[in-house]
Protein backbone atom coordinates (compact mmCIF):
# COMPACT_ATOMS: atom_id res chain seq x y z
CA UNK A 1 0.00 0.00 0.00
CA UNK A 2 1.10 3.86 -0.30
CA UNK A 3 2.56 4.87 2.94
CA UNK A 4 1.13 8.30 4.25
CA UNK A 5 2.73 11.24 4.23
CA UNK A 6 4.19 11.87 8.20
CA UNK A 7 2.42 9.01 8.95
CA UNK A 8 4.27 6.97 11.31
CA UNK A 9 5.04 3.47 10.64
CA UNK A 10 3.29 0.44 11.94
CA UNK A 11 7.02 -1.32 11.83
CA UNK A 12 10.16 0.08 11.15
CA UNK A 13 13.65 -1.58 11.05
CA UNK A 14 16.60 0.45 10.23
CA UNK A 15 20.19 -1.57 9.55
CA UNK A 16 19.26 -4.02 12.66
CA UNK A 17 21.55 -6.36 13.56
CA UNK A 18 21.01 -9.38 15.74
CA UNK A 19 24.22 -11.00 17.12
CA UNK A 20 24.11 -14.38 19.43
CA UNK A 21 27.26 -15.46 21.42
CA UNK A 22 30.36 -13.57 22.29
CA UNK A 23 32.63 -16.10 21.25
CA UNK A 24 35.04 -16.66 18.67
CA UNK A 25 31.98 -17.63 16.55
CA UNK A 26 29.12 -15.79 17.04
CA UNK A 27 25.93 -16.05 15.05
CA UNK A 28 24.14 -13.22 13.21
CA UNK A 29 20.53 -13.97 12.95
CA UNK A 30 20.05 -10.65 11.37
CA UNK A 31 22.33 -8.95 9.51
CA UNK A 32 21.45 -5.67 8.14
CA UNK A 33 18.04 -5.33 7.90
CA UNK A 34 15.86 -2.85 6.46
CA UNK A 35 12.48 -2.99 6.61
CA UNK A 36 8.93 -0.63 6.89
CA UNK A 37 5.27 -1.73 7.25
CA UNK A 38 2.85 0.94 6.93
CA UNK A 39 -0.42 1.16 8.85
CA UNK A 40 -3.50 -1.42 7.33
CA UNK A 41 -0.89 -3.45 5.46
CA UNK A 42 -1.23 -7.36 5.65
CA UNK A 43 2.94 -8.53 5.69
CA UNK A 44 4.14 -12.52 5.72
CA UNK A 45 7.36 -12.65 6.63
CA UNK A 46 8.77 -16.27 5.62
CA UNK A 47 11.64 -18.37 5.23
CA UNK A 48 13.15 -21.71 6.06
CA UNK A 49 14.32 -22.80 9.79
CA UNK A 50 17.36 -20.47 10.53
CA UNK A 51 16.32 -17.64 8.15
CA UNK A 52 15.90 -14.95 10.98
CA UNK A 53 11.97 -14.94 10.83
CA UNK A 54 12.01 -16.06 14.41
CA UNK A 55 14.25 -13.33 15.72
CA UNK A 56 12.60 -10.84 13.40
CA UNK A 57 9.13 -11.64 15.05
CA UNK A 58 10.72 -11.35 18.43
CA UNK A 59 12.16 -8.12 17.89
CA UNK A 60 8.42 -6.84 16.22
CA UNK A 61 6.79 -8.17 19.14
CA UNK A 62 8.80 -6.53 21.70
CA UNK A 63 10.02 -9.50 22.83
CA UNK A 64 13.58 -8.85 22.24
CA UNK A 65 15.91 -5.41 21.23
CA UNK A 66 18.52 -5.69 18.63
CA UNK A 67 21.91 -5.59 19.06
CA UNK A 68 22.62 -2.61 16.52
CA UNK A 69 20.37 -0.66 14.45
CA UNK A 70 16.74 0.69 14.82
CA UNK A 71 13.42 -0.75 16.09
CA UNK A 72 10.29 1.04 15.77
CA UNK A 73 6.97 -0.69 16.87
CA UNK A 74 3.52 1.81 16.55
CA UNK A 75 5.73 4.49 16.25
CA UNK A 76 7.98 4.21 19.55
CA UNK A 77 11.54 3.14 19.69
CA UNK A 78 12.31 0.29 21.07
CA UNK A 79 15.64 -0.24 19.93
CA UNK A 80 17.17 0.21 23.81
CA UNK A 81 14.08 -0.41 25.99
CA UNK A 82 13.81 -2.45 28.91
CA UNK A 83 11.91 -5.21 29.86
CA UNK A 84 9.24 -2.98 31.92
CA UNK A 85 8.45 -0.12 28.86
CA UNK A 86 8.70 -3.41 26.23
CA UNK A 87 6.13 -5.04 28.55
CA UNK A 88 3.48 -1.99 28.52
CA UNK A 89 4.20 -1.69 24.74
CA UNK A 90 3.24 -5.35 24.25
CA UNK A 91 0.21 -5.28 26.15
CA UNK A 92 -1.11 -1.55 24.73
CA UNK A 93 -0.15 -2.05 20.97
CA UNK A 94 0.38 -5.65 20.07
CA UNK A 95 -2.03 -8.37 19.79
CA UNK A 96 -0.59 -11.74 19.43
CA UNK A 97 -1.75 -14.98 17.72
CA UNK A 98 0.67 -18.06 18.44
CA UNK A 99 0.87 -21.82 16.44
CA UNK A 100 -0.24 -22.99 20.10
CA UNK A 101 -2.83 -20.83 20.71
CA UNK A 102 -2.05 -20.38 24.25
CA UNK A 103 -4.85 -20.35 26.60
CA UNK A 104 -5.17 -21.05 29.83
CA UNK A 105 -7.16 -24.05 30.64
CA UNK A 106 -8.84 -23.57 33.51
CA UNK A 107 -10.22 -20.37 32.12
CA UNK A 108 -13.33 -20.32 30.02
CA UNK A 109 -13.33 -18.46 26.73
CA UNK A 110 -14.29 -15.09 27.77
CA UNK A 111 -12.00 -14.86 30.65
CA UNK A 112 -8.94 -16.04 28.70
CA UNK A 113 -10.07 -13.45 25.79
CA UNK A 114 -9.76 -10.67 28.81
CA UNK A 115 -6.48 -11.37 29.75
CA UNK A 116 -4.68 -8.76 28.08
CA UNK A 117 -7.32 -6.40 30.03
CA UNK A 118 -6.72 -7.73 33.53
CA UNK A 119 -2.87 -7.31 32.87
CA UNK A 120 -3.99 -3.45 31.43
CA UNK A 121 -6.06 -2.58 34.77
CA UNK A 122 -9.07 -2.62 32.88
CA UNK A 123 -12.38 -2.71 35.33
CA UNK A 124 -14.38 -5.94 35.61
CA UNK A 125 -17.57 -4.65 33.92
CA UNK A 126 -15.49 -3.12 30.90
CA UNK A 127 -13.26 -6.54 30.50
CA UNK A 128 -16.82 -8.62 30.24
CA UNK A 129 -17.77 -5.78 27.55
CA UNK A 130 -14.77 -6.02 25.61
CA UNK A 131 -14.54 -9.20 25.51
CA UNK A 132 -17.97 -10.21 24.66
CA UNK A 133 -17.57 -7.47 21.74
CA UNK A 134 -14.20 -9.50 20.27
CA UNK A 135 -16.02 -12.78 20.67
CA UNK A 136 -18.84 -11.55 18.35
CA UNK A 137 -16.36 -10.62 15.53
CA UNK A 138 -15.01 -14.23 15.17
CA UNK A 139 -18.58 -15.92 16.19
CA UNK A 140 -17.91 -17.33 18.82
CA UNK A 141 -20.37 -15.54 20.97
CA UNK A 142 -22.08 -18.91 21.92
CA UNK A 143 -18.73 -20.38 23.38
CA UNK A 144 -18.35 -18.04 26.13
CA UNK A 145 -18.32 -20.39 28.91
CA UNK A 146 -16.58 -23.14 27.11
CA UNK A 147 -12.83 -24.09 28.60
CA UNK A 148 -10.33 -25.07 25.58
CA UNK A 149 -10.70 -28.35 25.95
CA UNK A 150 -14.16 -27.71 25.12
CA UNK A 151 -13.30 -26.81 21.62
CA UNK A 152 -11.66 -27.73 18.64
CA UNK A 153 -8.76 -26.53 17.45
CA UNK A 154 -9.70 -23.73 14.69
CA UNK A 155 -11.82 -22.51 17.53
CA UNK A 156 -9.24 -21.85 20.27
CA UNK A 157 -7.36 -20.62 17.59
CA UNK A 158 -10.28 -18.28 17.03
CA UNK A 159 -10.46 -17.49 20.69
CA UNK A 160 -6.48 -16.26 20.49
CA UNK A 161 -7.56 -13.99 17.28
CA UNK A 162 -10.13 -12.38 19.86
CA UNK A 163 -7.61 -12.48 23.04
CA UNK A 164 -5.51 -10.38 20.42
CA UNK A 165 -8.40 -7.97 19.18
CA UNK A 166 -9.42 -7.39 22.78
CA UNK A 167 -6.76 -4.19 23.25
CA UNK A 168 -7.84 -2.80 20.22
CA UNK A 169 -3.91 -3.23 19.25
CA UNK A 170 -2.28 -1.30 16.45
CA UNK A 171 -0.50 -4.31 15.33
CA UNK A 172 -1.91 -7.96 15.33
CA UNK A 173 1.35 -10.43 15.01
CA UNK A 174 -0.09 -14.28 14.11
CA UNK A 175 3.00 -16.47 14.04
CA UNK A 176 2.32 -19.64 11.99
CA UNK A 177 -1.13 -19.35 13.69
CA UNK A 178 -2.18 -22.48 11.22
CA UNK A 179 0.54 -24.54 12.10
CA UNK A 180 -1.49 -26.85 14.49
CA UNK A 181 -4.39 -26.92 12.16
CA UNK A 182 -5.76 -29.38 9.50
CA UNK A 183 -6.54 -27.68 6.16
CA UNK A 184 -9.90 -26.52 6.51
CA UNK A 185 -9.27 -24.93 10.00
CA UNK A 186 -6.33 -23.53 8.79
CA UNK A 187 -7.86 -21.57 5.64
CA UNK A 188 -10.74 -20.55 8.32
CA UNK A 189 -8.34 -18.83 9.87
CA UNK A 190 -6.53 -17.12 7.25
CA UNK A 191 -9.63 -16.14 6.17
CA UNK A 192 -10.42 -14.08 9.33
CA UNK A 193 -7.36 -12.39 9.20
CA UNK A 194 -7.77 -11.36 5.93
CA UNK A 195 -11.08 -9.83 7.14
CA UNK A 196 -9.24 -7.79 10.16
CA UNK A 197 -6.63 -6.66 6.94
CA UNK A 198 -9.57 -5.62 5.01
CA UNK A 199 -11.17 -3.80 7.99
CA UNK A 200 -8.03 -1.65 8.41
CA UNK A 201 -5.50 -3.67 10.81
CA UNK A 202 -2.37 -4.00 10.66
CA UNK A 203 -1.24 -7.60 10.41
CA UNK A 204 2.17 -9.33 10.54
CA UNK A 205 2.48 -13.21 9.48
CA UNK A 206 5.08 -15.50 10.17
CA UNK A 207 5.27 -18.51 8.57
CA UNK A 208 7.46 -21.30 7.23
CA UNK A 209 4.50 -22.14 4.57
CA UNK A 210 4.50 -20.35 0.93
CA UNK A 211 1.10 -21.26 0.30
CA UNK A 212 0.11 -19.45 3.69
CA UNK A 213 2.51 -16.14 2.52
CA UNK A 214 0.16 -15.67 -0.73
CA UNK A 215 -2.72 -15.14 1.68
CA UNK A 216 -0.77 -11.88 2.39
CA UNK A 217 -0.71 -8.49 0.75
CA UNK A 218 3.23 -8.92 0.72
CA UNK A 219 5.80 -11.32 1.13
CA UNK A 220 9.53 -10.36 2.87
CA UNK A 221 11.43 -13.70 2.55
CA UNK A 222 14.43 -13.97 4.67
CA UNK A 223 17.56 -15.96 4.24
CA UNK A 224 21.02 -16.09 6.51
CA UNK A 225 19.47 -13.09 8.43
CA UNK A 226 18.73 -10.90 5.13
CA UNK A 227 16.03 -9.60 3.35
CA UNK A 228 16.34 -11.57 -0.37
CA UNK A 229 12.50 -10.42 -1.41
CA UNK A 230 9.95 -8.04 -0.95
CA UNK A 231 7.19 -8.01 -3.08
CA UNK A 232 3.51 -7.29 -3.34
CA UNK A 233 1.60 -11.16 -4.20
């Protein structure tokens, strides 16, 4: 998409460099990367085990700083942060989707959907709104008192799109959120996040899986910790 003009970006990595070890051999997962996602876009970022993706998502998802260069997540730099301000970013601007969904199973559906909310201070009454309001927009509003092992698995996946909608993030992040999914789950899915891209979010997808990248707007294929495509599908 056209970026804005002074509009600041979604994601924005300038020369980052991501060094492991201290040794005599250390390993570079990134190496000199470059890369901006503009607000609404729909970005898979893909490539085979060792590529960088992994690190790459980490250092999106304020997870992890890099060791040189530039990190900017919903326009704040996080390229020095500590673990406290890369905590309140996570939780205010970041929605997450994981391959293992995640949920806590002793919770029911709406109370692991208001997670994020209880960790934000949010008031009891406003969590039950919220999160009744996310469950609607990936139907599951008659599963609200189901636990996870209640469900199946496109559903609890569904549950962790809505535990991610809940903050009203600028940034959802899904990594390989079909990986523990059979076909028809998995394109159910896909399709809902293509329905969150078309309704204006912001998505980033990692995944190992180049029929999954085509779902998005744009592939950025990594390889030995560098960029080696970024295209528009």
């Amino acid at each position: 998409m056209t970026a804005i003009p002074d509009t600041p970006a979604a994601v924005d990595l300038r020369d980052v460099r991501k060094i492991y070890g201290t040794g005599p051999d250390p390993v570079a997962a990134l190496d000199g990367v470059n890369l901006r996602i503009d607000p609404g876009e729909f970005v898979a970022i893909t490539g085979t085990s060792g590529s960088g993706k992994s690190t790459l998502m980490h250092l999106v998802g304020c997870l992890d700083t890099p060791t040189s260069g530039h990190v900017s997540v919903a326009g704040e730099d996080i390229s020095t942060a500590g673990s406290d301000r890369l905590a309140r970013l996570r939780n205010r601007s970041i929605g997450f989707v994981f391959q293992a969904f995640n949920l806590l199973p002793r919770l029911d559906v709406q109370r692991n959907i208001e997670l994020p909310l209880v960790y934000a201070g949010v008031s009891a009454a406003e969590r039950s709104r919220r999160a009744a309001a996310a469950a609607a927009k990936v139907n599951l509003t008659d599963r609200l008192t189901h636990r996870p092992s209640e469900l199946s698995g496109g559903q609890c996946q569904r549950v962790a799109v809505a535990r991610a909608l809940v903050n009203d993030p600028a940034l959802i992040l899904a990594d390989e959120p079909t990986g523990n999914l059979d076909s028809a789950n998995g394109a159910d899915v896909l399709r809902l996040l293509a329905s969150l891209h078309a309704a204006g979010r912001t998505i980033v997808l990692v995944t190992h899986d180049p029929a999954v990248a085509a779902r998005a707007a744009r592939i950025v294929e990594l390889r030995d910790g560098r960029i080696i495509k970024d295209a528009k599908t």
